[in-house]
N, C-alpha and C. Protein backbone atom coordinates (compact mmCIF):
# COMPACT_ATOMS: atom_id res chain seq x y z
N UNK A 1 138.48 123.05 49.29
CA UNK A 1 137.94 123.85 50.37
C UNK A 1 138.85 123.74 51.58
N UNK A 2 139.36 124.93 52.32
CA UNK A 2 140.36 125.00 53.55
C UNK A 2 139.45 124.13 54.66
N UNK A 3 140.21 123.57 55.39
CA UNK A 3 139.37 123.18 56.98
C UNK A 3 139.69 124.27 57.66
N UNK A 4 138.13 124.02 58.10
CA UNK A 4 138.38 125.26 59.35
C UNK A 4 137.18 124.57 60.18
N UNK A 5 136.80 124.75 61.56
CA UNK A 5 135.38 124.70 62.50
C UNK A 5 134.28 126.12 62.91
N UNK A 6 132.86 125.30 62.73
CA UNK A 6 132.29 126.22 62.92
C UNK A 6 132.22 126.82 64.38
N UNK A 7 132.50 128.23 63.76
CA UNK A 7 132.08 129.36 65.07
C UNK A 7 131.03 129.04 66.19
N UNK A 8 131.48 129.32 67.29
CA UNK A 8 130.94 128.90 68.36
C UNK A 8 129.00 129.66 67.99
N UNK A 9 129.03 130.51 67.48
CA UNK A 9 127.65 131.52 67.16
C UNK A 9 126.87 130.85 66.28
N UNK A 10 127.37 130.01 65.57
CA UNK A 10 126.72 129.08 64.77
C UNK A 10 125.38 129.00 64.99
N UNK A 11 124.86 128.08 66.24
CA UNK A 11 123.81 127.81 66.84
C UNK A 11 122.82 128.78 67.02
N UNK A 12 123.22 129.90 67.53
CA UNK A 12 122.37 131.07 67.85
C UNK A 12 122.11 131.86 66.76
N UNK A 13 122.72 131.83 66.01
CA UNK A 13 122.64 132.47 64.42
C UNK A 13 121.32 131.73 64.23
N UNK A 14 122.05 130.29 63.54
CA UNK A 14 120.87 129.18 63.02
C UNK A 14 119.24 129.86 63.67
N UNK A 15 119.17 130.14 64.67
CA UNK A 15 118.16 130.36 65.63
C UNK A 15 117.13 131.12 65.19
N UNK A 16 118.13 132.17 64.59
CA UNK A 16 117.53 133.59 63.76
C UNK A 16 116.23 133.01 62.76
N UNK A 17 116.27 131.88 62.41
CA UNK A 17 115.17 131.10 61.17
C UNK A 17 114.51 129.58 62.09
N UNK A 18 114.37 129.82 63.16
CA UNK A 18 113.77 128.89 63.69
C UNK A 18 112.43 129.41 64.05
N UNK A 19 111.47 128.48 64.21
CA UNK A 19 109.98 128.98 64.17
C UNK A 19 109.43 128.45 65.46
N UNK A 20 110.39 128.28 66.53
CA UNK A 20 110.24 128.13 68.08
C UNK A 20 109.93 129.10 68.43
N UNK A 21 110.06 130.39 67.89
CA UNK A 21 110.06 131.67 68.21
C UNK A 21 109.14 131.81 69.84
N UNK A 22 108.50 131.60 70.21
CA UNK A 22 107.24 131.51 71.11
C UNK A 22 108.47 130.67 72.21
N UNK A 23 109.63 130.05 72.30
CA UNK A 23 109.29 129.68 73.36
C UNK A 23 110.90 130.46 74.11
N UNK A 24 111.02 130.32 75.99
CA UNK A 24 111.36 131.09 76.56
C UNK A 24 113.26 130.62 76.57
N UNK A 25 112.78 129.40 76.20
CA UNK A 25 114.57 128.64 76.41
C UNK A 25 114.57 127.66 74.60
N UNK A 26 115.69 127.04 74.73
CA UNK A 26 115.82 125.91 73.51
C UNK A 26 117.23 125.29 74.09
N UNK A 27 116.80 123.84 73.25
CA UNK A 27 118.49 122.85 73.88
C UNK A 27 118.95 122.94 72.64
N UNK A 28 120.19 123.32 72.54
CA UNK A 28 120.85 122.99 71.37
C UNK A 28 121.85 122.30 71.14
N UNK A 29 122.30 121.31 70.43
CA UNK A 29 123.60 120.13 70.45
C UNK A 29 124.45 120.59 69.49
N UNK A 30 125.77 120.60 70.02
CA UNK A 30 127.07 120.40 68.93
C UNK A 30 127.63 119.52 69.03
N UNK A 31 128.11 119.02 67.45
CA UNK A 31 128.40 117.49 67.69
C UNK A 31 129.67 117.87 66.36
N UNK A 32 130.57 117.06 66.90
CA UNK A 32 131.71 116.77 66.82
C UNK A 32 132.11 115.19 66.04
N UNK A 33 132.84 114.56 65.22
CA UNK A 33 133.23 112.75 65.03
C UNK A 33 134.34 112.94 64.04
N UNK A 34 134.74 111.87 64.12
CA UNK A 34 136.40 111.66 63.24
C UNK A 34 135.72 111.44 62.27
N UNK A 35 135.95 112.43 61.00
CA UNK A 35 135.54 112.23 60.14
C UNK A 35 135.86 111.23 58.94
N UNK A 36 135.20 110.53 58.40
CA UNK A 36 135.97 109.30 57.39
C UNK A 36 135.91 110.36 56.32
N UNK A 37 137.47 109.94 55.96
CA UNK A 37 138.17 111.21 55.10
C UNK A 37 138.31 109.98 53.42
N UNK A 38 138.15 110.47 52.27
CA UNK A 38 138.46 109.73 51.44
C UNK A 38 139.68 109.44 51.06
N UNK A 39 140.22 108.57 50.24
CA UNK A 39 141.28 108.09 50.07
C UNK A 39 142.47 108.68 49.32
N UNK A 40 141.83 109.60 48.57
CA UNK A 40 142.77 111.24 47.89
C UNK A 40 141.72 111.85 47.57
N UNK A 41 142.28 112.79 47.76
CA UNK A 41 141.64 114.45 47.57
C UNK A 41 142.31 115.01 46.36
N UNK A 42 143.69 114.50 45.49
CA UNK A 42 144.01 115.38 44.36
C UNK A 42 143.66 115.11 43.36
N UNK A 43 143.06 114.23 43.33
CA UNK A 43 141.87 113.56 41.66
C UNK A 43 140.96 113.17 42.01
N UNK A 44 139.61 114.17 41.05
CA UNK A 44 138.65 113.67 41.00
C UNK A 44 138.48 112.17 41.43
N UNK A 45 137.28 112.14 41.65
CA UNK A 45 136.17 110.56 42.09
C UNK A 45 134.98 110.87 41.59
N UNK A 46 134.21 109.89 40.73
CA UNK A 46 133.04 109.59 40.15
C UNK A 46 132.21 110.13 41.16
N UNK A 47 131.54 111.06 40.97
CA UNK A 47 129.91 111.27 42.03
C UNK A 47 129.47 109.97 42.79
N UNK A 48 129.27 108.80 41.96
CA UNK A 48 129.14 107.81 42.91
C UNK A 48 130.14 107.01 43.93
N UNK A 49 130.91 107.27 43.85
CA UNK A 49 132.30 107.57 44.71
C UNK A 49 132.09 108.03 45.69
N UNK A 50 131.82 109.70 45.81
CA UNK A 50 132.11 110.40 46.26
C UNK A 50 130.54 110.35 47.52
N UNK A 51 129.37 109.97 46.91
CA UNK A 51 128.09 110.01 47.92
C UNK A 51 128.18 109.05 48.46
N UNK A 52 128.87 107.76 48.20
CA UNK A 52 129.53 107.05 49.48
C UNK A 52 129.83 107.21 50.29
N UNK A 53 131.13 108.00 49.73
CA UNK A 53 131.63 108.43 51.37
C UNK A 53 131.20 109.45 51.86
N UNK A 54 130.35 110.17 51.38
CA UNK A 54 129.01 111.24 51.95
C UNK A 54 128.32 110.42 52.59
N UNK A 55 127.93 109.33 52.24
CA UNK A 55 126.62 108.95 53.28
C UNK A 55 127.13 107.77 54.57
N UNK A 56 128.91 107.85 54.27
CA UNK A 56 129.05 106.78 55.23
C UNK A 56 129.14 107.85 56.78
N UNK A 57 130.17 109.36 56.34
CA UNK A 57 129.52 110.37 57.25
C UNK A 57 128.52 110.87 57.99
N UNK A 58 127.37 110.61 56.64
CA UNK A 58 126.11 110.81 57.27
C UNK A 58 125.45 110.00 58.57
N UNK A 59 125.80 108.58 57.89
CA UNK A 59 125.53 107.81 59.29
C UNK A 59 125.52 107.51 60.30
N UNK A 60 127.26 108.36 60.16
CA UNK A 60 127.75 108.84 61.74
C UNK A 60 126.43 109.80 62.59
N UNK A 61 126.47 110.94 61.57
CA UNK A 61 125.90 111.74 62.22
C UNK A 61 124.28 111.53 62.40
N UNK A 62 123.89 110.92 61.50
CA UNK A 62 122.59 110.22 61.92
C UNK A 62 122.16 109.86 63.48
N UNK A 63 123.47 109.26 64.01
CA UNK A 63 123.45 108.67 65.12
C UNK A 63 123.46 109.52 66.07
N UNK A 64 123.91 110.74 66.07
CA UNK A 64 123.64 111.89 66.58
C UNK A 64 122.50 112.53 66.83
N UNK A 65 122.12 113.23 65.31
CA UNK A 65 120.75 113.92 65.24
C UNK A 65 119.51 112.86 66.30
N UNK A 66 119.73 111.77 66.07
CA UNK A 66 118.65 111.21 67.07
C UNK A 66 118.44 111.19 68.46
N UNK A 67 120.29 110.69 68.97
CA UNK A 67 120.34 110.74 70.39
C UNK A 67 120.04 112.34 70.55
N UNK A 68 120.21 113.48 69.73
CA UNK A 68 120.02 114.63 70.36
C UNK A 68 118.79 115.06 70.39
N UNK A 69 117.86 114.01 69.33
CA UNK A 69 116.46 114.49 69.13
C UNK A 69 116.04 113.96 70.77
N UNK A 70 116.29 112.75 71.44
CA UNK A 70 115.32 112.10 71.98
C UNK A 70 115.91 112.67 73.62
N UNK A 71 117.15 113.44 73.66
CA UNK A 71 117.54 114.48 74.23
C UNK A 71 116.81 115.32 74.65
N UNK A 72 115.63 116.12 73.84
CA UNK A 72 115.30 116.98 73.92
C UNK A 72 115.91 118.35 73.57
N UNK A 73 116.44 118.00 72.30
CA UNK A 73 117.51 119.58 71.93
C UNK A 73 116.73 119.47 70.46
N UNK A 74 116.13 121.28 70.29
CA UNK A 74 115.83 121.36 69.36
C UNK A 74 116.42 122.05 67.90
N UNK A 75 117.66 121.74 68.23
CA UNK A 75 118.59 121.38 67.20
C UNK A 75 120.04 121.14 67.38
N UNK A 76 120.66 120.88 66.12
CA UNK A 76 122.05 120.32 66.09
C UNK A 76 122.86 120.76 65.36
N UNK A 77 123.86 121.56 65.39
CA UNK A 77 124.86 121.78 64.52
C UNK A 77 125.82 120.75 64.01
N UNK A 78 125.95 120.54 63.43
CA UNK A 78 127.18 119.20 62.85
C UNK A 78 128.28 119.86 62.51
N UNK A 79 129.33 119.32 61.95
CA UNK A 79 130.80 119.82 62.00
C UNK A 79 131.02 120.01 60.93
N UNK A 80 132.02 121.29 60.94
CA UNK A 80 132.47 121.57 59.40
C UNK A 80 133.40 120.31 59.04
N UNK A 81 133.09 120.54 57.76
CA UNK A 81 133.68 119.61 56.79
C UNK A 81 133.41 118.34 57.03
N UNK A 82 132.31 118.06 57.98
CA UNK A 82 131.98 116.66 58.39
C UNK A 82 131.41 115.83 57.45
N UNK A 83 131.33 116.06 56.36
CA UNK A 83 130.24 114.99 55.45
C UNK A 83 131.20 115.02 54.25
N UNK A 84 132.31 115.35 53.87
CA UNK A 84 132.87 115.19 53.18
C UNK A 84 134.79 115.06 53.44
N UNK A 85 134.70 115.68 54.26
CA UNK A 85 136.30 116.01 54.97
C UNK A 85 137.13 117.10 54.14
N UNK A 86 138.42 117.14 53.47
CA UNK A 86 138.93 118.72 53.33
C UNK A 86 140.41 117.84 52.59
N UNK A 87 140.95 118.74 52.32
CA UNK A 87 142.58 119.36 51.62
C UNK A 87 142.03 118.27 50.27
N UNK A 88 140.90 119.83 49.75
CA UNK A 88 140.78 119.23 48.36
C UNK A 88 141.31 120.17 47.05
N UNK A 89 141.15 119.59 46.02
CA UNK A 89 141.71 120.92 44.96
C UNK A 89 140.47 121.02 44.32
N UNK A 90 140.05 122.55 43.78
CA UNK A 90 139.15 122.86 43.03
C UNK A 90 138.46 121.52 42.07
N UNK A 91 139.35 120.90 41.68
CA UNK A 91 138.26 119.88 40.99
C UNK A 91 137.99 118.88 41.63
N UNK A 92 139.06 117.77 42.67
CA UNK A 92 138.19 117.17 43.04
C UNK A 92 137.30 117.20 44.29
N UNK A 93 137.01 118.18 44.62
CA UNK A 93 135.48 118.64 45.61
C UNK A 93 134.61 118.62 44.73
N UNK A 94 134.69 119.22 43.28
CA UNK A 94 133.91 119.13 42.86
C UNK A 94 132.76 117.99 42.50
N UNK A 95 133.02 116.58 42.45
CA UNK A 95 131.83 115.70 42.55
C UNK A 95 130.98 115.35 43.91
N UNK A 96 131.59 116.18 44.98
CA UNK A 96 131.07 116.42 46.34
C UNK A 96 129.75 117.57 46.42
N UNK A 97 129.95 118.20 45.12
CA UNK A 97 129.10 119.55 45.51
C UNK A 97 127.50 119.25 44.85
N UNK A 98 126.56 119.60 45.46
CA UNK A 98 125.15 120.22 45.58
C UNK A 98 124.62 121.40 44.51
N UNK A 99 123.87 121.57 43.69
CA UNK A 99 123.06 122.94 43.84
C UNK A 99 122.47 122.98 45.20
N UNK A 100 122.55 123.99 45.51
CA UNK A 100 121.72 124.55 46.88
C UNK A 100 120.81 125.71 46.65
N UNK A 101 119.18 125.29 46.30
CA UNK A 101 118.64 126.81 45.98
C UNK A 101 118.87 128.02 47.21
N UNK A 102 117.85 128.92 46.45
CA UNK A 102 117.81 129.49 47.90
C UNK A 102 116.53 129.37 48.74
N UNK A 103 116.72 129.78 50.02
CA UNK A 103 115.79 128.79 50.53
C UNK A 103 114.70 129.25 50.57
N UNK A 104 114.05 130.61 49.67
CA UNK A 104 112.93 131.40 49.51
C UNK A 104 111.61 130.45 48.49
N UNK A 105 112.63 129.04 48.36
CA UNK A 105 111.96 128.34 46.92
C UNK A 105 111.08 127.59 47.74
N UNK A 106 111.18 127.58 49.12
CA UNK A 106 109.88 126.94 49.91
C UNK A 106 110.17 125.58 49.72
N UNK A 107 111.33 124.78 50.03
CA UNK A 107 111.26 122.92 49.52
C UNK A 107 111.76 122.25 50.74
N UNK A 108 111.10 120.83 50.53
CA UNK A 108 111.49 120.12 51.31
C UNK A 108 111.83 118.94 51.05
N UNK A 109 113.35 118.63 50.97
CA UNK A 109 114.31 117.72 49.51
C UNK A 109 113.76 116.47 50.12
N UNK A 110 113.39 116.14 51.62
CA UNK A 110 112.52 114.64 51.76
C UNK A 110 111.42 114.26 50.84
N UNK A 111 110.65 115.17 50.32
CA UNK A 111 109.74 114.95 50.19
C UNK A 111 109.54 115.25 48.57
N UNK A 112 110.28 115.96 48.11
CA UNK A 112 110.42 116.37 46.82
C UNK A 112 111.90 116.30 46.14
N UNK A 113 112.39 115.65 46.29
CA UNK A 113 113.82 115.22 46.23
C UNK A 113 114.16 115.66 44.94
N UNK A 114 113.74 115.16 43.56
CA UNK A 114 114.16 115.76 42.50
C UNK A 114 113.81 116.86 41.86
N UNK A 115 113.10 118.35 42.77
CA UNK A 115 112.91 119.39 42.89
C UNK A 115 114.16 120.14 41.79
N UNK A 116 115.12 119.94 41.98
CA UNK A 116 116.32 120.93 41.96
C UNK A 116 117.32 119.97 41.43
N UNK A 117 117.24 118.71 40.55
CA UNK A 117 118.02 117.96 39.89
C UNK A 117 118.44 116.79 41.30
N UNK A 118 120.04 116.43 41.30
CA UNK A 118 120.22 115.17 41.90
C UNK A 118 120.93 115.65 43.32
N UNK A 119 119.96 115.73 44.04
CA UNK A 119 120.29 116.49 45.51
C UNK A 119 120.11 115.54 46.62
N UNK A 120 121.23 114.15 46.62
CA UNK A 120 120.70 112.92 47.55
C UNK A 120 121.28 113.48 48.98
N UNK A 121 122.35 114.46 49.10
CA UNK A 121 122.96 115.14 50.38
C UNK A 121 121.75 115.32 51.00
N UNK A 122 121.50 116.51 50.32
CA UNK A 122 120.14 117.25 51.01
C UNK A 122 119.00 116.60 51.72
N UNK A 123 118.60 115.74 50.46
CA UNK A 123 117.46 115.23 50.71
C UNK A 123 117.59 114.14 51.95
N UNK A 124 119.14 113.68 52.47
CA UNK A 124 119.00 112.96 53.39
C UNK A 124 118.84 113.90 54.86
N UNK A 125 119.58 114.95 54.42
CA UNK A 125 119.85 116.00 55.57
C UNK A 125 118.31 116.24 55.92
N UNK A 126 117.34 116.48 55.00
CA UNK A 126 116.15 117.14 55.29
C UNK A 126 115.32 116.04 56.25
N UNK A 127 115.63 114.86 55.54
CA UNK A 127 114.82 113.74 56.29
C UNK A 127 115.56 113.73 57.59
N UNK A 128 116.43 113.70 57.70
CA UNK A 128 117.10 113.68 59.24
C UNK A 128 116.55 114.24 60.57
N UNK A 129 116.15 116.03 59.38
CA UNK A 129 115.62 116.65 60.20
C UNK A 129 113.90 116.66 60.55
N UNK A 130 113.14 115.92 59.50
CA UNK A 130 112.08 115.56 59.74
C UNK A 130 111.76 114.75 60.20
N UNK A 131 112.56 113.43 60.33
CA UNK A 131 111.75 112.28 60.73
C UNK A 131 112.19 112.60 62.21
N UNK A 132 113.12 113.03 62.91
CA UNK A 132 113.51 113.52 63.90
C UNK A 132 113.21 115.09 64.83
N UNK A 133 112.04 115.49 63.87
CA UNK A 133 111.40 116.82 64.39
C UNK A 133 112.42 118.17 65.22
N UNK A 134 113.95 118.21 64.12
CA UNK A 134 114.69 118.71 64.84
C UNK A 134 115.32 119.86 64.14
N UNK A 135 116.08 121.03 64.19
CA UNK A 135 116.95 121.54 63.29
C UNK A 135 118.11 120.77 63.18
N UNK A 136 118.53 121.07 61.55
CA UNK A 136 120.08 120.40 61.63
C UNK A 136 120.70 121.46 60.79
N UNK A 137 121.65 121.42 61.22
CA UNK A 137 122.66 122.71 60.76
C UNK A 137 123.87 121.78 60.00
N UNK A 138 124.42 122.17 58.56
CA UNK A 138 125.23 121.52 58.16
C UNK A 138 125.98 121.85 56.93
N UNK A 139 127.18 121.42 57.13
CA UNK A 139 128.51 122.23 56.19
C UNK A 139 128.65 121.65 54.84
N UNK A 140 127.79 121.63 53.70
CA UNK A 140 128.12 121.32 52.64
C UNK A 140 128.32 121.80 51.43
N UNK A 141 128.65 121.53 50.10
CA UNK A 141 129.47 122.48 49.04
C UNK A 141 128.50 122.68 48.25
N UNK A 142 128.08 123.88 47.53
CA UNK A 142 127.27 124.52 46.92
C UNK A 142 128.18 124.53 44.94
N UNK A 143 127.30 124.79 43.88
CA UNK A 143 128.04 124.93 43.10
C UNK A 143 127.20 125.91 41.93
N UNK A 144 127.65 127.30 41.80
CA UNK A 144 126.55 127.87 40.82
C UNK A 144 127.16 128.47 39.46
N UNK A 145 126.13 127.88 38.14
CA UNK A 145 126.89 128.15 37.03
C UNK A 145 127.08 129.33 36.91
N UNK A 146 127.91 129.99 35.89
CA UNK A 146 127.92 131.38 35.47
C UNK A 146 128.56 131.37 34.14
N UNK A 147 128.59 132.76 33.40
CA UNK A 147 129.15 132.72 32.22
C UNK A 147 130.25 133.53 31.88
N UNK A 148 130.82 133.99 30.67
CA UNK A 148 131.91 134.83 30.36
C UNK A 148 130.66 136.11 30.43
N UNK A 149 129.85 136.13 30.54
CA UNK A 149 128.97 137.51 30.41
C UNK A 149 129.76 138.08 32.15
N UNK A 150 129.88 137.21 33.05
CA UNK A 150 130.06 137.42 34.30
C UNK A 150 131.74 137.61 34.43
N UNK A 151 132.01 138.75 34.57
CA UNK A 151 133.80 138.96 34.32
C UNK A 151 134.80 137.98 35.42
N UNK A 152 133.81 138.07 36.36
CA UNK A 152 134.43 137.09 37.39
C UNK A 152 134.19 135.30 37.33
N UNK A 153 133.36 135.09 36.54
CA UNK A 153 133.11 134.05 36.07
C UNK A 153 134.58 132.90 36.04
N UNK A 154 134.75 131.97 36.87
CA UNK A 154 135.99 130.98 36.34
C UNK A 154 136.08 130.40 34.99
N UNK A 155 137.37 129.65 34.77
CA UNK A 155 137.41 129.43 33.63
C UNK A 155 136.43 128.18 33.12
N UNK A 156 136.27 127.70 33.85
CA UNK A 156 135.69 126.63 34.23
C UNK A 156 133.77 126.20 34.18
N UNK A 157 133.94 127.81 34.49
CA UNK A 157 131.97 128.26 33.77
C UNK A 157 131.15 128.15 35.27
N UNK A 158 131.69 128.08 36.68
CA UNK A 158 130.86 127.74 38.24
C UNK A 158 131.76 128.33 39.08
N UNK A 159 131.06 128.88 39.89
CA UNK A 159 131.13 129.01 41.16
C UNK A 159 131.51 128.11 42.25
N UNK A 160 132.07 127.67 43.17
CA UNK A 160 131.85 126.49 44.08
C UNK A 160 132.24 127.58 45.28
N UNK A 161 131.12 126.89 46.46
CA UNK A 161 130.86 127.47 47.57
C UNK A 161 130.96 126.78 48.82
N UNK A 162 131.86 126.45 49.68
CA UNK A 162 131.67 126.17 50.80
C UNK A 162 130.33 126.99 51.73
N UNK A 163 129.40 126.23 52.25
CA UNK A 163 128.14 126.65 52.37
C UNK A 163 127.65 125.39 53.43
N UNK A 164 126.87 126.76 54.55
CA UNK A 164 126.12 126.00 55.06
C UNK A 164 124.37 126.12 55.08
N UNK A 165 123.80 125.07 55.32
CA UNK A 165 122.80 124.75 55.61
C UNK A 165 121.82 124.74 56.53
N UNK A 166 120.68 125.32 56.70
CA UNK A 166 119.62 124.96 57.62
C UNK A 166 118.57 124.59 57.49
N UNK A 167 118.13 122.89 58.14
CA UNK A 167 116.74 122.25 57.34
C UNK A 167 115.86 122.33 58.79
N UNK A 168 114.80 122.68 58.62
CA UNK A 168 113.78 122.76 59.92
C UNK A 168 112.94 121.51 60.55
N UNK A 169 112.40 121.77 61.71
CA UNK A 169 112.06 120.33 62.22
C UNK A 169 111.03 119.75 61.22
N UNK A 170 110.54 120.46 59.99
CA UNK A 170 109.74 119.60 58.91
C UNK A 170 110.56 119.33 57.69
N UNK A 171 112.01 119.61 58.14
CA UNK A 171 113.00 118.85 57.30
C UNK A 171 112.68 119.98 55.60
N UNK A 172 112.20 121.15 55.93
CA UNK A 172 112.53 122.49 54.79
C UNK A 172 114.00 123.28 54.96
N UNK A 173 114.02 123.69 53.69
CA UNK A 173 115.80 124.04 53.55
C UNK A 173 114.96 125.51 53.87
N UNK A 174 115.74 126.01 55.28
CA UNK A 174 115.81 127.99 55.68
C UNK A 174 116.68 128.32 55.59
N UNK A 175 117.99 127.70 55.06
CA UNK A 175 118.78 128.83 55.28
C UNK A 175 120.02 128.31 54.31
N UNK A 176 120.87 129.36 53.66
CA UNK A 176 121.68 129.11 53.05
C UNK A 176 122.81 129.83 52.97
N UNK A 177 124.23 129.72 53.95
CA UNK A 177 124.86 130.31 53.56
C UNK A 177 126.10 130.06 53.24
N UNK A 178 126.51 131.12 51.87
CA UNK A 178 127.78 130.90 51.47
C UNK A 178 129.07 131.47 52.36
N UNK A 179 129.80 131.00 52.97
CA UNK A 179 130.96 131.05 53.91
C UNK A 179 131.78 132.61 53.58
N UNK A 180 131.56 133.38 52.68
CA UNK A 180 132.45 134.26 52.61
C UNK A 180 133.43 134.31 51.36
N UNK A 181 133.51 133.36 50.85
CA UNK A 181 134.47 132.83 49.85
C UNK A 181 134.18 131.82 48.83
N UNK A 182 134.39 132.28 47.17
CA UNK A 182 134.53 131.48 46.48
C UNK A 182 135.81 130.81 45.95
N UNK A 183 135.71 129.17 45.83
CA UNK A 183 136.98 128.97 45.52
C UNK A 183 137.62 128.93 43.96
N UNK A 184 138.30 130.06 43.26
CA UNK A 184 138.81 130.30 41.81
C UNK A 184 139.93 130.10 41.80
N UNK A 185 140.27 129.80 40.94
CA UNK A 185 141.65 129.44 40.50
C UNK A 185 142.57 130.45 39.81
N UNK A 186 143.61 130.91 40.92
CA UNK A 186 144.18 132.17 40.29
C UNK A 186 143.62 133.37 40.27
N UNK A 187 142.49 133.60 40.94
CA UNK A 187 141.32 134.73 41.24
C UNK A 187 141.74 134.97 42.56
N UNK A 188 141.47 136.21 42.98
CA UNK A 188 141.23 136.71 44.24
C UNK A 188 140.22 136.15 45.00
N UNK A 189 139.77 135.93 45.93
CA UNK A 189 138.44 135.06 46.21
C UNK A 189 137.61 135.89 46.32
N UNK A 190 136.17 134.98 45.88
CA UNK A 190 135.06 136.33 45.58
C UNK A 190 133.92 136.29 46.97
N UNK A 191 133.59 137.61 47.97
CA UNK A 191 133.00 137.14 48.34
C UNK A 191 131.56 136.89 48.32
N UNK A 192 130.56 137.04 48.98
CA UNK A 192 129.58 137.07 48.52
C UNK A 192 128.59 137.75 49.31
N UNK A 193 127.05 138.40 49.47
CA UNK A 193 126.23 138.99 50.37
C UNK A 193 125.21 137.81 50.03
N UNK A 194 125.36 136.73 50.00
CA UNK A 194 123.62 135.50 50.82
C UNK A 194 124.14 135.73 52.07
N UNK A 195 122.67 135.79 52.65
CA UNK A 195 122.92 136.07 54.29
C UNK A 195 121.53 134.94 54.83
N UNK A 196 121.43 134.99 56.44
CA UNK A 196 120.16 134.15 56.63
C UNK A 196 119.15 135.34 56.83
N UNK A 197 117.76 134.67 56.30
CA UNK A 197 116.89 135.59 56.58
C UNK A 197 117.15 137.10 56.31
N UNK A 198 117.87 137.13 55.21
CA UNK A 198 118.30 138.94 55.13
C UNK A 198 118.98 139.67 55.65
N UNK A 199 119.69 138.61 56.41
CA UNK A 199 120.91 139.36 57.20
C UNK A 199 122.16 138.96 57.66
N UNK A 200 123.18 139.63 57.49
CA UNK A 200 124.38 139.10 57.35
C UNK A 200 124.88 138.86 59.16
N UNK A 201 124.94 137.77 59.65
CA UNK A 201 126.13 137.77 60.29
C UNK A 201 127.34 137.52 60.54
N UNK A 202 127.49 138.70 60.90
CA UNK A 202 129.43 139.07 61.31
C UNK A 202 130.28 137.77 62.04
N UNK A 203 129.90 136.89 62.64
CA UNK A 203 130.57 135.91 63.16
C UNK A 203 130.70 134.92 62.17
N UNK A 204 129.98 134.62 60.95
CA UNK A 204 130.34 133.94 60.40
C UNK A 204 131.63 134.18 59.24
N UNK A 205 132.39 135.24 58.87
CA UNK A 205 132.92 135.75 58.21
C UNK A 205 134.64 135.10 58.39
N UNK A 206 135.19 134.77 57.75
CA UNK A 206 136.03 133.88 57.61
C UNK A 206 137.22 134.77 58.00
């Protein structure tokens, strides 16, 4: 997955699926940290490897989501590529990546964690945002199978999606989107129409 940072619109997008709706203002935090980057990116790492250094990220930002909860900001964007870091090759991101349903499936990975198979990202992200009554907005890798029925299908039989996230102050997944781009090998990149709430925005477009 390329590094890049999220668009300043981020926040106000996110907004579009917030259920503050009723009120006249909102605080919102962007947060920024040196991300602990793993030790290579050109070979694979065991999944349990790899949610290590996912959750040693997380902790960082843990430390965040709170000072911003007790702030009074009712939500937080976190940083791209912050929970995993970047200059990876198609396979090894891959033990970094998530299913990510969509978020019409009504879940809340705190609370139902093995909903959707082994989703420990999520399910920490969701609690973050629940036990902290906050939005959290966040950049993580999506991965969806497909077949030779699908012409665009990799060789490989998946999809992988740089994708972000939105879990609500009861720590439910609203929002899901895929960045614009799938990463194939030797393919043109594919893009995609998930949008939030049914609608695409233009600032997020790569």
């Amino acid at each position: 997955m390329s590094r890049s940072y999220f668009p300043k619109c981020v926040a106000l997008s996110a907004l579009l699926v917030l259920s503050v709706g009723a009120l006249d203002t909102f605080i919102a935090a962007v947060y920024e940290h040196a991300v602990i980057l793993p030790n290579r990116t050109e070979t694979p790492v065991s999944k349990e490897e790899a949610l290590l250094l996912m959750n040693k990220n997380i902790d960082v930002l843990e430390k965040a989501v709170k000072l911003a909860a007790k702030q009074g900001a009712h939500i937080i964007v976190t940083p791209e590529d912050g929970i995993y870091g970047w200059v990876f090759t198609r396979e090894s991101i891959y033990p970094y990546l998530e299913d990510i349903p969509d978020p019409e499936v009504n879940w809340i990975p705190c609370r139902d964690p093995g909903r959707f198979g082994n989703t420990p990202v999520q399910e920490r992200l969701s609690c973050l945002a629940k036990d902290n009554s906050i939005y959290v907005v966040a950049n993580i890798g999506d991965k969806k199978p497909c077949n030779a029925s699908d012409p665009q299908c990799p060789p490989d039989g998946r999809y992988q999606y740089n994708t972000d996230v939105v879990f609500d102050s009861q720590g439910k997944l609203v929002a899901r989107y895929h960045k614009g781009v799938d990463f194939t090998p030797q393919k043109q990149s594919r893009g995609t129409t998930t949008t939030w709430k049914q609608r695409v925005v233009s600032c997020y477009q790569n």
